[in-house]
N, C-alpha and C. Protein backbone atom coordinates (compact mmCIF):
# COMPACT_ATOMS: atom_id res chain seq x y z
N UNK A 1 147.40 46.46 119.37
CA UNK A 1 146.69 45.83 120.46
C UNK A 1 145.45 46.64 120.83
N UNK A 2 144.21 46.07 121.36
CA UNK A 2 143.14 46.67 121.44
C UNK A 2 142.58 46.30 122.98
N UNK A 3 142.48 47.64 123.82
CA UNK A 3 141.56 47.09 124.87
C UNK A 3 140.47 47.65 125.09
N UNK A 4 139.88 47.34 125.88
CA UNK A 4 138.46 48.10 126.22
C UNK A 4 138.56 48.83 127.46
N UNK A 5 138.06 50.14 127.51
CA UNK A 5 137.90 50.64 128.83
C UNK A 5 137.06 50.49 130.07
N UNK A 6 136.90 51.24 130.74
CA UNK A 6 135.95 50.68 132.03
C UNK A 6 134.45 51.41 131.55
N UNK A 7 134.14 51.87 130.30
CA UNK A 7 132.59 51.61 129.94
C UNK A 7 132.46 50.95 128.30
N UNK A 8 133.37 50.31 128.30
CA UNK A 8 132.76 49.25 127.23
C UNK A 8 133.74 49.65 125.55
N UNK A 9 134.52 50.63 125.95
CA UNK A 9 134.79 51.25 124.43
C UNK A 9 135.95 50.69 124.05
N UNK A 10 136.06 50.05 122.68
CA UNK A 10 137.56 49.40 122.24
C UNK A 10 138.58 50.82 122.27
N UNK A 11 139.63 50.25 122.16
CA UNK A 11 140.68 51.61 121.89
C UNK A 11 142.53 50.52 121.36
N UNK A 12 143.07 51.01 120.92
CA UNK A 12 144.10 50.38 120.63
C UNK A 12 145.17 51.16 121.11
N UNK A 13 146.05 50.14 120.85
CA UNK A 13 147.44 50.72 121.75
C UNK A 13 148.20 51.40 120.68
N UNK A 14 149.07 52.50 120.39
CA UNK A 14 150.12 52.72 119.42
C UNK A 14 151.30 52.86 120.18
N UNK A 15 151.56 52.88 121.15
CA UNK A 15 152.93 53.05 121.57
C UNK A 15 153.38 51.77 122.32
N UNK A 16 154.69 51.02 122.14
CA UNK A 16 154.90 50.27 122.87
C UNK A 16 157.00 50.41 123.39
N UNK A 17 156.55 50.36 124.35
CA UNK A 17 158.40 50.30 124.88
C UNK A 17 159.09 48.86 125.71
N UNK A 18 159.69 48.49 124.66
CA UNK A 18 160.29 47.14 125.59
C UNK A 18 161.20 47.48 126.61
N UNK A 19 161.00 46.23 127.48
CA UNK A 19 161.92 46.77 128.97
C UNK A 19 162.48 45.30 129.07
N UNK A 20 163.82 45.35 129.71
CA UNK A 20 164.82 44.18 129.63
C UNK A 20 164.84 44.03 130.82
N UNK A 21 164.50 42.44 131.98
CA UNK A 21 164.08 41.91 132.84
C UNK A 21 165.17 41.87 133.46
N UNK A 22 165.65 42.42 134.35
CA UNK A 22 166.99 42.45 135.31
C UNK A 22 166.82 40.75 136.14
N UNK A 23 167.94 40.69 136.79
CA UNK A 23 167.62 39.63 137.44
C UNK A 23 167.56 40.17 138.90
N UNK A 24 167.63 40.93 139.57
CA UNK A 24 166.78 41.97 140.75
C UNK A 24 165.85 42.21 141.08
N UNK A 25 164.96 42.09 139.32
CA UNK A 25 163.60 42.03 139.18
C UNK A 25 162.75 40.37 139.80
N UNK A 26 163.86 39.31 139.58
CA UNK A 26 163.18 38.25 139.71
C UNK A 26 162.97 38.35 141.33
N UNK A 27 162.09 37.11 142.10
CA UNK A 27 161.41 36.78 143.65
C UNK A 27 161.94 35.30 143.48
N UNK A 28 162.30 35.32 144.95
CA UNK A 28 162.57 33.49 145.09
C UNK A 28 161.55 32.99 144.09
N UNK A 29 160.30 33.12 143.91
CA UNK A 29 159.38 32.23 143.14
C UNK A 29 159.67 31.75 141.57
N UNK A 30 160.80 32.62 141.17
CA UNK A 30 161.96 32.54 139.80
C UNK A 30 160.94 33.70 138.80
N UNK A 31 159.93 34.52 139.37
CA UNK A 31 159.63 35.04 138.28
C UNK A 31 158.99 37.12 139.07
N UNK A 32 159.24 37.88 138.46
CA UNK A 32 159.45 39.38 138.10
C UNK A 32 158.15 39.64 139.75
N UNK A 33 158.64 40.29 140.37
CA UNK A 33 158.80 40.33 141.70
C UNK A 33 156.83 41.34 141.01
N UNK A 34 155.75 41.59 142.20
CA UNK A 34 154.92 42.03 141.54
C UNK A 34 155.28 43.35 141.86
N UNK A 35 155.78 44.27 142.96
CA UNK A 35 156.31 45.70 142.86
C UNK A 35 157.27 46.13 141.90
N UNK A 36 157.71 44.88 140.95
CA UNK A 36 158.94 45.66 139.63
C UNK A 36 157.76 45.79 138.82
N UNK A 37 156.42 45.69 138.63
CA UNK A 37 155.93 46.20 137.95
C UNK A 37 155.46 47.73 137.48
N UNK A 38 155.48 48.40 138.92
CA UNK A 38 155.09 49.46 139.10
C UNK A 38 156.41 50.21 138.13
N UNK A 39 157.15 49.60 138.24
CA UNK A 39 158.59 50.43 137.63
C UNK A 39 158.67 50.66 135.93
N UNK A 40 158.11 49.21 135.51
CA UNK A 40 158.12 49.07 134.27
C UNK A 40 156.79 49.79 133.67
N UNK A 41 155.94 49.83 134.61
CA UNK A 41 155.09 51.04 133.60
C UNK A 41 155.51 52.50 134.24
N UNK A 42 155.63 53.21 134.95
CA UNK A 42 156.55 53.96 135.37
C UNK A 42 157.45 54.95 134.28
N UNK A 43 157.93 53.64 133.68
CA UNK A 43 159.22 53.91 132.67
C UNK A 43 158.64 53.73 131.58
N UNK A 44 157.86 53.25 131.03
CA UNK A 44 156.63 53.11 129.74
C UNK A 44 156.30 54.78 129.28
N UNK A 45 155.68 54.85 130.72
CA UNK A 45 154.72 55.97 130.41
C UNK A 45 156.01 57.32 130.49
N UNK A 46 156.94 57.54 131.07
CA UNK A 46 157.75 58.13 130.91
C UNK A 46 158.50 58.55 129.23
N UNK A 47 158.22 57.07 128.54
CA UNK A 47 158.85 56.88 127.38
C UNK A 47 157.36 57.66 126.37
N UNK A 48 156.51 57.03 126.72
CA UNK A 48 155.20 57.47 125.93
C UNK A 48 155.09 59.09 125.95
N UNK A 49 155.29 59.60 127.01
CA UNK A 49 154.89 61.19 126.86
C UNK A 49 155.95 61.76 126.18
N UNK A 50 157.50 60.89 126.63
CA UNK A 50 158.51 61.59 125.44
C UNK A 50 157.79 61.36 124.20
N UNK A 51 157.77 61.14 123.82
CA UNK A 51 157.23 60.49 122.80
C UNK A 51 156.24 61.32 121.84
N UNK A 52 155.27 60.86 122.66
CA UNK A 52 154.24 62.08 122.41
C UNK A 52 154.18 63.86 122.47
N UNK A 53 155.17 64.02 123.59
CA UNK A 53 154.81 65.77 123.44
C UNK A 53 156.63 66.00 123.08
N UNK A 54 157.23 65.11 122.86
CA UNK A 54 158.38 65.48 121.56
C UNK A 54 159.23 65.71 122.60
N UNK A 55 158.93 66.14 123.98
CA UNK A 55 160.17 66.18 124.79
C UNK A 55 160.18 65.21 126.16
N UNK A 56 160.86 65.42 126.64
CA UNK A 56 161.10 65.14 128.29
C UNK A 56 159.82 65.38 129.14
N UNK A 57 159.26 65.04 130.31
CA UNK A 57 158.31 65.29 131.03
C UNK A 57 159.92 66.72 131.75
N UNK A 58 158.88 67.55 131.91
CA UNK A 58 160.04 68.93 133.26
C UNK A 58 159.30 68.92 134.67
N UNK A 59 160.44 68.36 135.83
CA UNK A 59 159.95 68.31 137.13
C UNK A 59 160.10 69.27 137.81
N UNK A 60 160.26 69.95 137.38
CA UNK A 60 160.31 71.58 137.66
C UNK A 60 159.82 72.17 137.51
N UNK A 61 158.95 72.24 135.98
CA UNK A 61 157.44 73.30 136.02
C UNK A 61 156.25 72.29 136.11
N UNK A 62 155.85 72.29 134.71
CA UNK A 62 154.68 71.80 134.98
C UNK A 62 154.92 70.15 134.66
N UNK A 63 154.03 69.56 135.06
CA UNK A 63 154.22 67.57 134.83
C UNK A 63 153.12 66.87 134.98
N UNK A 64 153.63 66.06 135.15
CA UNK A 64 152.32 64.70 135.52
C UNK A 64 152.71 64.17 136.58
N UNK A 65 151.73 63.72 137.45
CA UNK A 65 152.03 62.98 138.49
C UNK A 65 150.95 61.56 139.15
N UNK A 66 151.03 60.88 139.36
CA UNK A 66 150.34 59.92 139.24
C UNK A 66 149.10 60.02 140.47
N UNK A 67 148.32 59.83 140.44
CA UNK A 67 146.87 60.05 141.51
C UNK A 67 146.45 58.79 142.22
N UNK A 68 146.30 57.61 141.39
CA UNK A 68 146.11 56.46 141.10
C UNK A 68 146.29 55.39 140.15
N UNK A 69 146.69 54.33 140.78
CA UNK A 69 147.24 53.10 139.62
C UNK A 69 146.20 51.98 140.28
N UNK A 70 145.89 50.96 139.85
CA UNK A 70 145.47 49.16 139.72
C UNK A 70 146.18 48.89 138.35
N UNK A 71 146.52 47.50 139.33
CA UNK A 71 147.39 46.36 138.43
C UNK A 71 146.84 45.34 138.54
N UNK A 72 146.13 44.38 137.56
CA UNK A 72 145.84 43.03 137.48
C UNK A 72 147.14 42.24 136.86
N UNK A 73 147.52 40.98 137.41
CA UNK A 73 148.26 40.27 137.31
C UNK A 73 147.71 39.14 136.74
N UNK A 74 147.94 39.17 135.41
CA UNK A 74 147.58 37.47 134.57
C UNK A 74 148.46 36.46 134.45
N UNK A 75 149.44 36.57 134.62
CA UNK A 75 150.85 35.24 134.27
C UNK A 75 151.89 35.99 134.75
N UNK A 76 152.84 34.97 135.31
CA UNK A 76 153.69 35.45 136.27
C UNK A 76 154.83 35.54 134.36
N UNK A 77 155.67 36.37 134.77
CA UNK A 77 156.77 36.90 133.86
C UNK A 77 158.23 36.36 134.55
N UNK A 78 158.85 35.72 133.72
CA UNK A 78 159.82 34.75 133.95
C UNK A 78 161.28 35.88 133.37
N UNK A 79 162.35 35.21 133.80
CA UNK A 79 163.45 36.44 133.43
C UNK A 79 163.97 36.24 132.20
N UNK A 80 163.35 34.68 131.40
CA UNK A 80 163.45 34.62 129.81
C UNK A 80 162.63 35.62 129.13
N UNK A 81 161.57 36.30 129.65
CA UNK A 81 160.26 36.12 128.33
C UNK A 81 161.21 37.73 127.60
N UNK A 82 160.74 38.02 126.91
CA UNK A 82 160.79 39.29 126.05
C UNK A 82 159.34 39.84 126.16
N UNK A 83 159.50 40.96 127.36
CA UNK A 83 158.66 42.29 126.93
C UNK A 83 158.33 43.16 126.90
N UNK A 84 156.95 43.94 126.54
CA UNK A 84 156.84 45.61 126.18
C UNK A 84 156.04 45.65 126.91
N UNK A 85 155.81 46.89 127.41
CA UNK A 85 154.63 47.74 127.46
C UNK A 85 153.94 48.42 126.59
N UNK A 86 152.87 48.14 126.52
CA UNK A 86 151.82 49.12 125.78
C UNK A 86 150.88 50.10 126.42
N UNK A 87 150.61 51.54 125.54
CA UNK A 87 150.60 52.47 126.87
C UNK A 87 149.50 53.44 126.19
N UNK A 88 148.65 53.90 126.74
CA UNK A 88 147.74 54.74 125.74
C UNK A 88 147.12 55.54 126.80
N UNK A 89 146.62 56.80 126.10
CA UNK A 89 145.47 57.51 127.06
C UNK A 89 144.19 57.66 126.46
N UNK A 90 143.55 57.59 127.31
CA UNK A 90 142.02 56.73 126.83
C UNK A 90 140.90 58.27 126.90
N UNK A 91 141.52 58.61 127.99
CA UNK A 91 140.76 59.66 128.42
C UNK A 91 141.15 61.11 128.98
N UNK A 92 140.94 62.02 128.71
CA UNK A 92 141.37 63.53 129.05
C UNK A 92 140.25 64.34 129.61
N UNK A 93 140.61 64.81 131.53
CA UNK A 93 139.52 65.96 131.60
C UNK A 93 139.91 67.11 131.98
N UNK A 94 139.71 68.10 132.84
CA UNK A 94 140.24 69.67 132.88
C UNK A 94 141.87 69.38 133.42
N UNK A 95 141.72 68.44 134.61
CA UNK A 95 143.27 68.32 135.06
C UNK A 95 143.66 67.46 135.46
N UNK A 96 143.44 66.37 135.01
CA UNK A 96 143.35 64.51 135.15
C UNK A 96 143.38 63.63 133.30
N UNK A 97 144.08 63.13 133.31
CA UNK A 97 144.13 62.09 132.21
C UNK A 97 144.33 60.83 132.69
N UNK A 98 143.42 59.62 132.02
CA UNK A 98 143.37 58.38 132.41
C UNK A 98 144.34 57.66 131.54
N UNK A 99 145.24 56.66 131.62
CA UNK A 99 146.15 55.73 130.82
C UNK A 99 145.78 54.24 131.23
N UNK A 100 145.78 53.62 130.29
CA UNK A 100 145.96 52.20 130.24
C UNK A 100 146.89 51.93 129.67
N UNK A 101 147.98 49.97 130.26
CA UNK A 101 149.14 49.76 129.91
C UNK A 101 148.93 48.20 130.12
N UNK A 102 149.73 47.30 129.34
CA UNK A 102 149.58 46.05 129.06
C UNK A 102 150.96 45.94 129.28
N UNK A 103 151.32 44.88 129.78
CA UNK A 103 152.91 44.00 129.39
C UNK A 103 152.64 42.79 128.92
N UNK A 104 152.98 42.48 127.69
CA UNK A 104 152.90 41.95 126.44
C UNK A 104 153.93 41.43 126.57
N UNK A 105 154.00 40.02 126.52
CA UNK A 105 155.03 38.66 126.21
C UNK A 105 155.53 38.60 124.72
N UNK A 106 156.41 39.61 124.31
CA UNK A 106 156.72 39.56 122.70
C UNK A 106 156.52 38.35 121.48
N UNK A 107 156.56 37.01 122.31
CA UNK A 107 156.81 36.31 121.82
C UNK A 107 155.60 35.73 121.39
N UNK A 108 154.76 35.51 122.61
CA UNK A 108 153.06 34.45 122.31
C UNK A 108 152.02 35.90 122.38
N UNK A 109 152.58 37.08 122.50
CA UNK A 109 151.36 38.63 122.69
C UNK A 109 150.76 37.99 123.77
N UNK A 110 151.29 37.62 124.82
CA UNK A 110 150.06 37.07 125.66
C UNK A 110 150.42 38.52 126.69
N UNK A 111 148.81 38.44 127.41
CA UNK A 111 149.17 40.16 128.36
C UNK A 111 149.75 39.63 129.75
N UNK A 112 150.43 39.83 130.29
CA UNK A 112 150.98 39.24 131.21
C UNK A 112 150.28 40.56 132.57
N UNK A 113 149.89 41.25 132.26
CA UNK A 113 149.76 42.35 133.88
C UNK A 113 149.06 43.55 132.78
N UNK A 114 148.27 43.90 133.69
CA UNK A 114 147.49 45.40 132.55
C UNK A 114 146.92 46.04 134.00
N UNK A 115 147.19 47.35 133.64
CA UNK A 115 147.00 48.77 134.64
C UNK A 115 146.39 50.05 133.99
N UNK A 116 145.68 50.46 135.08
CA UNK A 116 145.19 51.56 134.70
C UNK A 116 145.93 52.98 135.55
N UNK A 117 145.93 53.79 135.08
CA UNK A 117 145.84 54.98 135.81
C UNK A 117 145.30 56.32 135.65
N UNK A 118 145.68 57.28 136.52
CA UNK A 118 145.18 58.58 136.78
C UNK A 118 146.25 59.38 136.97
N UNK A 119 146.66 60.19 136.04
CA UNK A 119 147.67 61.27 135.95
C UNK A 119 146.83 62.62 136.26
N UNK A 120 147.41 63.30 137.21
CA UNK A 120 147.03 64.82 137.35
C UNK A 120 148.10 66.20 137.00
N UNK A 121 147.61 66.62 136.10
CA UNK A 121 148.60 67.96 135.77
C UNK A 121 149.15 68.73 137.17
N UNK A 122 150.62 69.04 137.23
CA UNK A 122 150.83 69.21 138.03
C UNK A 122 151.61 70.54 137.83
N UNK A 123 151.72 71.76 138.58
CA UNK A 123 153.08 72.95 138.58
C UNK A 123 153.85 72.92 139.43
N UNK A 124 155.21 72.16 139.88
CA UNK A 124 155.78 72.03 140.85
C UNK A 124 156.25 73.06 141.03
N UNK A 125 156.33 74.12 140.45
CA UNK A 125 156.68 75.89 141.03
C UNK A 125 155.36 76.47 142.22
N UNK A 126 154.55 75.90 141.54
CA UNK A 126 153.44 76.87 142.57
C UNK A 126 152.72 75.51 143.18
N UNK A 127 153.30 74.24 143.27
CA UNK A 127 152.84 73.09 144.33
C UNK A 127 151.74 72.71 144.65
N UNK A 128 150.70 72.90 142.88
CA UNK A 128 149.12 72.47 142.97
C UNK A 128 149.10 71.73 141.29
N UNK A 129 147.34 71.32 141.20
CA UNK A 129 147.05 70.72 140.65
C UNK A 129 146.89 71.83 139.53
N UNK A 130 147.04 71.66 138.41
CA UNK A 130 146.51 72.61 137.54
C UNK A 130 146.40 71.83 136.01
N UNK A 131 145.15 72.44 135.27
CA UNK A 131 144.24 72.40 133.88
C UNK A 131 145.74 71.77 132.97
N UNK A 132 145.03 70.43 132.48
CA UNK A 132 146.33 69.94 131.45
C UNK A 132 146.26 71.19 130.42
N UNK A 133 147.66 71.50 130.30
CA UNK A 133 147.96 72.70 128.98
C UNK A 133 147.58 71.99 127.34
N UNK A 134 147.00 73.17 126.75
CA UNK A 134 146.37 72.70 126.02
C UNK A 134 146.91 71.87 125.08
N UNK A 135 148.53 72.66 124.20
CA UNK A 135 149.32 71.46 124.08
C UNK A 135 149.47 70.54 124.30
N UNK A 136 149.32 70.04 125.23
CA UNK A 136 149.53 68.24 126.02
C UNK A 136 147.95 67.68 125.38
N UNK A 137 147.09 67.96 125.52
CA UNK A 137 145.97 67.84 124.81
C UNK A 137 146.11 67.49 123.70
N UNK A 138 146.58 68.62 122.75
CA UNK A 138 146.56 68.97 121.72
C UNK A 138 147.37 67.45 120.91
N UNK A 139 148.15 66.96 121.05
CA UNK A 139 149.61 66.06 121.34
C UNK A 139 149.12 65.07 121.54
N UNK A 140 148.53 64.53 122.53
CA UNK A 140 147.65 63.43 123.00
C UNK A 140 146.15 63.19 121.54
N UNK A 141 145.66 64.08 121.50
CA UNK A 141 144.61 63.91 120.56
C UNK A 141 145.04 63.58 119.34
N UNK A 142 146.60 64.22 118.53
CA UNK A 142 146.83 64.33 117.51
C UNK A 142 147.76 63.00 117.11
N UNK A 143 147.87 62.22 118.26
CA UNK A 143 149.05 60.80 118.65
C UNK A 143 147.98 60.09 118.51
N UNK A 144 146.81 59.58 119.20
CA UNK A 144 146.02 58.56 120.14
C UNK A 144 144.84 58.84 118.58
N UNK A 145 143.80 57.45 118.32
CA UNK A 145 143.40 57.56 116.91
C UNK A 145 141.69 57.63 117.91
N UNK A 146 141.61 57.55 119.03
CA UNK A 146 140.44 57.59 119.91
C UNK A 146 140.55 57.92 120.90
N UNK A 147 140.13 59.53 121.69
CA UNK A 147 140.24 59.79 123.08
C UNK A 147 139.27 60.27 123.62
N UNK A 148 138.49 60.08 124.86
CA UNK A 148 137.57 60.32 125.42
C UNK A 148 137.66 61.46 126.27
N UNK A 149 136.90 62.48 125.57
CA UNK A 149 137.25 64.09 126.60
C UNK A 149 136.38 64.52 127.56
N UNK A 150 136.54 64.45 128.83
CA UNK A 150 135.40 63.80 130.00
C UNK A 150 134.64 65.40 129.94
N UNK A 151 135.17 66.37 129.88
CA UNK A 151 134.48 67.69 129.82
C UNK A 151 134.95 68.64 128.60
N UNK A 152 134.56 68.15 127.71
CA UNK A 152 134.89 68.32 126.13
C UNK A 152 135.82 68.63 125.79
């Protein structure tokens, strides 16, 4: 899957994690309530950094923590459909990384909701913001086939 960022640049998705539609998730309206979204990328991006830096995120030393999210909502998601998230980081700077995420209707690829965010490196031992380690970098660049490094 391929999106564009907020100055014009294609980028594609490689990671995708399907998530199975509870019925808790649904709203009287019969379809995925719009705050269960926050959950399902949440749990995406949770899956993506396993993923990527080979382990667990640790909430105990250092982590990620979210700064800012927007969610556009394109088609409401019904408790039949089958789908994923798709999850990428677009962009890396001293102590902030940007992600974009799609939920993808398995069936027709149609995007049903796409979000952006702002992850900030975090040391929950010493309770500040601190420089993504270079590893996580390193991991991210060597996963992702295009990343934008805001201060090289």
């Amino acid at each position: 899957m391929q999106v564009k960022d907020n100055i014009g640049n294609t980028h594609v998705y490689l990671h995708f994690t399907p998530v199975q539609i509870r019925f808790n998730d649904i709203d009287i309206m019969g379809h995925v309530n719009n705050s269960v979204f926050q959950h399902y990328f949440d749990y995406a991006r949770l899956q993506y950094f396993k993923h990527v830096f080979g382990v667990p995120l640790n909430w105990e030393g250092k982590t990620l923590i979210l700064a800012s999210i927007t969610v556009d909502y394109h088609m409401p998601v019904h408790m039949d459909n089958l789908i994923e998230i798709a999850s990428g980081t677009f962009m890396i700077g001293n102590k902030s990384l940007h992600m974009c995420q799609e939920v993808h209707d398995m069936d027709s690829r149609s995007i049903m909701a796409s979000s952006s965010c702002v992850l900030v490196a975090f040391d929950s031992s010493k309770n500040c913001a601190v420089p993504i380690p270079g590893e996580w970098k390193d991991r991210i660049l060597s996963f992702e086939k295009k990343v934008s490094l805001k201060y090289g």
